[in-house]
Protein backbone atom coordinates (compact mmCIF):
# COMPACT_ATOMS: atom_id res chain seq x y z
CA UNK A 1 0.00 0.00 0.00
CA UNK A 2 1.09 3.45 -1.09
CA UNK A 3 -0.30 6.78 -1.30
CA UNK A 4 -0.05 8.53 -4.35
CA UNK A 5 0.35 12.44 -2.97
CA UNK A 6 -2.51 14.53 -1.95
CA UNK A 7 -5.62 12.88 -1.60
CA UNK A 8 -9.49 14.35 -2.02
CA UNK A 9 -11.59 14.90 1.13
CA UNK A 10 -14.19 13.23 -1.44
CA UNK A 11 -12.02 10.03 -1.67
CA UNK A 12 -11.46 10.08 2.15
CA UNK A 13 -15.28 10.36 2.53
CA UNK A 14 -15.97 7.35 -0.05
CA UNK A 15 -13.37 5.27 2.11
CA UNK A 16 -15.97 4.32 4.66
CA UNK A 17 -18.53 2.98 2.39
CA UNK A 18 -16.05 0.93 0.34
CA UNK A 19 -15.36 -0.39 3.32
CA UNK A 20 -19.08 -1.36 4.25
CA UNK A 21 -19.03 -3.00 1.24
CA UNK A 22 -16.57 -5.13 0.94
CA UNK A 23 -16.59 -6.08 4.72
CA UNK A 24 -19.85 -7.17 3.81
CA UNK A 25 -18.91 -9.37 0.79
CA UNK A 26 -15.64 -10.62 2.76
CA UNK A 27 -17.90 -12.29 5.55
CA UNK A 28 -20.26 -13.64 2.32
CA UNK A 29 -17.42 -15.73 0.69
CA UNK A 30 -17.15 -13.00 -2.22
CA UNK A 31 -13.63 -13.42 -3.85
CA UNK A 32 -13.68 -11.21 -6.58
CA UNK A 33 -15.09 -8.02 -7.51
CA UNK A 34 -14.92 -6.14 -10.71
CA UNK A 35 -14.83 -2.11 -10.77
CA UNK A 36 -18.71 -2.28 -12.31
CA UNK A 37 -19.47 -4.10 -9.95
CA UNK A 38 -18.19 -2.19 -6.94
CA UNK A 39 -19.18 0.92 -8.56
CA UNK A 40 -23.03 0.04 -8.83
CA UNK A 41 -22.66 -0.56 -5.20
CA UNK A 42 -21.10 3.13 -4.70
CA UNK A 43 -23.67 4.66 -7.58
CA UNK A 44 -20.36 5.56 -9.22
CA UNK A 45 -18.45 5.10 -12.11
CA UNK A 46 -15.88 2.23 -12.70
CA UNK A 47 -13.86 5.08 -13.91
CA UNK A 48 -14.07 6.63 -10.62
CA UNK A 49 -13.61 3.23 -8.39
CA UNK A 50 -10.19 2.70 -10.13
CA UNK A 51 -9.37 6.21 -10.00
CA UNK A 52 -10.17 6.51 -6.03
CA UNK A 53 -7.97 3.11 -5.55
CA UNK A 54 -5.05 3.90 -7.79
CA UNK A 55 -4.81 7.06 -5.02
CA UNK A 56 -3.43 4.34 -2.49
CA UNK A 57 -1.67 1.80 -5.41
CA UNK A 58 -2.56 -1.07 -7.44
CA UNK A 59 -5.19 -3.07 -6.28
CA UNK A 60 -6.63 -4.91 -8.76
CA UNK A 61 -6.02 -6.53 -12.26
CA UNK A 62 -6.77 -6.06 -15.60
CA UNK A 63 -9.31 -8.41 -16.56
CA UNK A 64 -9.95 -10.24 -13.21
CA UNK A 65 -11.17 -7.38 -10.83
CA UNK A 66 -10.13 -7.04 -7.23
CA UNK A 67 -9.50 -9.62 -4.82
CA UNK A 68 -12.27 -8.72 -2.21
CA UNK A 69 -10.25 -10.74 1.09
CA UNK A 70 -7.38 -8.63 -0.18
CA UNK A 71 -8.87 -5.49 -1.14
CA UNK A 72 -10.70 -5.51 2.46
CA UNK A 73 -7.55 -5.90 4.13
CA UNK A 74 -6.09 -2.75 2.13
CA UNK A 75 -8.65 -0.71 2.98
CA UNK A 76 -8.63 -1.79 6.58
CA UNK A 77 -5.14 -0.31 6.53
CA UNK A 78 -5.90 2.76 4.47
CA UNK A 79 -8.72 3.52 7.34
CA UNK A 80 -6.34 2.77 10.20
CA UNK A 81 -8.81 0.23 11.61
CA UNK A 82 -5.62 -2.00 12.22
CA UNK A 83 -4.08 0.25 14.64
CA UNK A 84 -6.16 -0.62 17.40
CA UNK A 85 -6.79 3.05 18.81
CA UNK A 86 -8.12 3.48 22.10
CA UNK A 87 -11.24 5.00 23.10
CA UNK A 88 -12.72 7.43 25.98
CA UNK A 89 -15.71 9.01 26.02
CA UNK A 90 -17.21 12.13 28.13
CA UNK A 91 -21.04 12.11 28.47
CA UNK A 92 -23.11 9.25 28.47
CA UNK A 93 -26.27 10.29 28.26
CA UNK A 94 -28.61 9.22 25.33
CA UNK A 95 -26.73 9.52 22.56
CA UNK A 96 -23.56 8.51 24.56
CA UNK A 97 -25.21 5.87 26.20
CA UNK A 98 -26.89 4.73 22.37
CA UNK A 99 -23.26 4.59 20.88
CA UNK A 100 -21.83 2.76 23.99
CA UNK A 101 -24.79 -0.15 23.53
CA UNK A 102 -24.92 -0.66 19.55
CA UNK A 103 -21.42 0.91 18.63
CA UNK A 104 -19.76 -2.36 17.99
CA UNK A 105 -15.85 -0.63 18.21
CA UNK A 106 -13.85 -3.54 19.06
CA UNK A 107 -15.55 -5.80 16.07
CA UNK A 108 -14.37 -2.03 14.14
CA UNK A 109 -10.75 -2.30 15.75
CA UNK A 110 -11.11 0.02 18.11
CA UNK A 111 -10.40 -0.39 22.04
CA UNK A 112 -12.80 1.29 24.34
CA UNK A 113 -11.02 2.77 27.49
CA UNK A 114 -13.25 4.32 30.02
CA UNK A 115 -16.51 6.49 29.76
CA UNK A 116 -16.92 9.67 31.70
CA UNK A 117 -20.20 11.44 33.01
CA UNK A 118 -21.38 13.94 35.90
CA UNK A 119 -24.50 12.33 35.71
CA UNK A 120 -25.12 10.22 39.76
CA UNK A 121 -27.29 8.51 37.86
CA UNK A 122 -25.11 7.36 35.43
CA UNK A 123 -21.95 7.01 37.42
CA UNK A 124 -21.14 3.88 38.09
CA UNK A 125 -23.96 2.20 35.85
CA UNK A 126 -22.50 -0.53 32.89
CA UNK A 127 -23.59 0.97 29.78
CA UNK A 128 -22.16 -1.05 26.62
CA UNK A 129 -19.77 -3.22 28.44
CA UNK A 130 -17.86 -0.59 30.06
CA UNK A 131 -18.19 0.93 33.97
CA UNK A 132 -19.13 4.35 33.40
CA UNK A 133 -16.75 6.99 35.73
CA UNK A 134 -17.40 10.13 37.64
CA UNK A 135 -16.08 12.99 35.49
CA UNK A 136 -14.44 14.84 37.94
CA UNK A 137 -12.14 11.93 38.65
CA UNK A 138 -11.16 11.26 35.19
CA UNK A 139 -7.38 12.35 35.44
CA UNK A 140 -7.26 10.27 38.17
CA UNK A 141 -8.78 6.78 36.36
CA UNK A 142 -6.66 7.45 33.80
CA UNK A 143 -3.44 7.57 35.03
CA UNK A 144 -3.99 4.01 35.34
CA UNK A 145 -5.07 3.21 32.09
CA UNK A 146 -3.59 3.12 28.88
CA UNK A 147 -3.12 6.61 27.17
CA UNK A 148 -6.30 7.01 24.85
CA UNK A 149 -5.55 8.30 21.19
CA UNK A 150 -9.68 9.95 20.16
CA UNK A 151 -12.07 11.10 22.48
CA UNK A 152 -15.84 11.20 21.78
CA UNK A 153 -17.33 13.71 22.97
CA UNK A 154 -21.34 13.34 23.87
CA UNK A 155 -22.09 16.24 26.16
CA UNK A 156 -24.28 19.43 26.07
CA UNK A 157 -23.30 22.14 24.36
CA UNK A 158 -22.27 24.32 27.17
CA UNK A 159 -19.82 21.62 28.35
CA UNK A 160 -18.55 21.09 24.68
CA UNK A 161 -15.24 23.40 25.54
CA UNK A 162 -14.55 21.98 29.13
CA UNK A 163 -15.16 18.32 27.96
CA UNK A 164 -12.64 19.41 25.25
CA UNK A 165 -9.75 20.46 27.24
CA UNK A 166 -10.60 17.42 30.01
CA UNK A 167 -9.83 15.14 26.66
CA UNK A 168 -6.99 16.69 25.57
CA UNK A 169 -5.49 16.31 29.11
CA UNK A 170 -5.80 13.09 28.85
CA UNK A 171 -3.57 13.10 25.91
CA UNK A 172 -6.19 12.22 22.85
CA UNK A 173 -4.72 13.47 19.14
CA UNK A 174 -8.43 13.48 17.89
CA UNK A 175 -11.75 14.11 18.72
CA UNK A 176 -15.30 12.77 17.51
CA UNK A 177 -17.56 15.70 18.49
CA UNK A 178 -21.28 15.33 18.44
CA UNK A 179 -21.96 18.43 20.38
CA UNK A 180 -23.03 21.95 18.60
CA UNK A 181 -20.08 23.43 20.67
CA UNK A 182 -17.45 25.39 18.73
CA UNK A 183 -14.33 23.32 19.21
CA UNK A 184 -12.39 25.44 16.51
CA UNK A 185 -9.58 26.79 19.20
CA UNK A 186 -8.59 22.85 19.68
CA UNK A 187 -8.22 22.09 16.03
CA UNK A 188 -4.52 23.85 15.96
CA UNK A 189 -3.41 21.03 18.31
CA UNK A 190 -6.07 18.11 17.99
CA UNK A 191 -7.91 16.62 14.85
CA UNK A 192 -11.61 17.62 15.30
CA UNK A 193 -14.42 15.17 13.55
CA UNK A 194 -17.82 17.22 13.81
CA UNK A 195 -21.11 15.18 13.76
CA UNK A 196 -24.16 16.81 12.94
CA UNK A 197 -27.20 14.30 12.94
CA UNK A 198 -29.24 17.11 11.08
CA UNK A 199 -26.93 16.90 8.09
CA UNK A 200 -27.92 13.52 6.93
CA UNK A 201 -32.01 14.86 7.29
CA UNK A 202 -30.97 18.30 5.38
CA UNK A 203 -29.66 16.38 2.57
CA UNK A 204 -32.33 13.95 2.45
CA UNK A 205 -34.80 16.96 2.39
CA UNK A 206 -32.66 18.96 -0.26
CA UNK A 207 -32.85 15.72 -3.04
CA UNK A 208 -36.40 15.08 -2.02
CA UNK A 209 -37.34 18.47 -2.98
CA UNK A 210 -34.81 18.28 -6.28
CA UNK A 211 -36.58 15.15 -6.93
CA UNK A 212 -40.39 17.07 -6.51
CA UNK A 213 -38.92 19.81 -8.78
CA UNK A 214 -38.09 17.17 -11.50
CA UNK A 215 -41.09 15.29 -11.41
CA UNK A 216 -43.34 18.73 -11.52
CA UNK A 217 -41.46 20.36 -14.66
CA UNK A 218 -41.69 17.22 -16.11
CA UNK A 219 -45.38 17.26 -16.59
């Protein structure tokens, strides 16, 4: 595996769902997979499947498609899935709590560390396999714990900033944010992921409404 110079956020964003894919066929029996077929998978091109895979090296070959157990593995790689990063999380509340229970991040590579909340109720209370700790105490659990490389970060907005800084104390290099908090001050120092749930519903709403558009001046 080799990258070939700068690549496209738009690659980096396709990653994932090659993935998906091929995980998917890997744990079918699939062996091989053309570009066509890949791509009808994607709603791409072939053009573009080979393009977006010639950005890390040769993959495949001419005539006999990709190897999918291989292929998988690659990608694996590419996504850093095979680095077995570790895990924390601050606020375990519903959407916390809802990662935590059908998050499946060791089966993804990852290693889950320790969850934090300020929450009595919460504190202390198994939530996805892991003993949820009091927040305040969190430099002191983790100075006996390995040092964690991302931090998710499932608290209210207001807290967004001090759940921040509590991560990056505890040494994290990146941070999966699924507050509304402006985290931009970290990003000089820390890799910032933003999730915002309403993106995926604003999209869906912007191509139904394309979609009405077409249909009416159509008629």
């Amino acid at each position: 595996m080799s990258r070939h110079g700068f690549i496209s956020m738009a690659v980096i964003r396709r990653l994932p769902r090659y993935y998906r894919y091929l995980h998917e066929m890997y744990l079918s029996g699939i062996k091989q997979i053309s570009s066509r077929e890949l791509a009808d998978c994607m709603e791409l091109t072939a053009s573009q499947v080979r393009q977006d895979f010639n950005c890390f090296g040769d993959f495949g070959q001419q005539g006999c498609g990709y190897d999918v157990e291989h292929l998988h593995r690659e990608i694996t790689k590419i996504l850093g899935f095979d680095q077995n990063y570790g895990l924390i999380m601050i606020g375990v509340g519903r959407i916390g709590g809802s990662l935590l229970e059908n998050f499946d991040f060791e089966k993804r590579g990852f290693r889950l560390i320790a969850a934090f909340d300020s929450d009595p109720a919460v504190v202390g209370q198994t939530v996805g396999g892991v003993t949820v700790s009091d927040v305040s105490e969190i430099e002191q659990v983790m100075s006996g714990l390995p040092k964690p490389d991302i931090g998710i970060l499932t608290v209210p907005t207001e807290a967004a900033a001090a759940g921040a800084e509590l991560l990056k104390k505890c040494g994290v290099k990146a941070i999966w944010n699924f507050t509304k908090g402006d985290l931009a001050r970290f990003e000089a120092s820390t890799l910032i992921q933003n999730v915002h749930l309403s993106d995926s519903l604003t999209t869906l709403c912007y191509r139904l409404t394309d979609l009405e558009n077409k249909i009416y001046d159509a008629r």
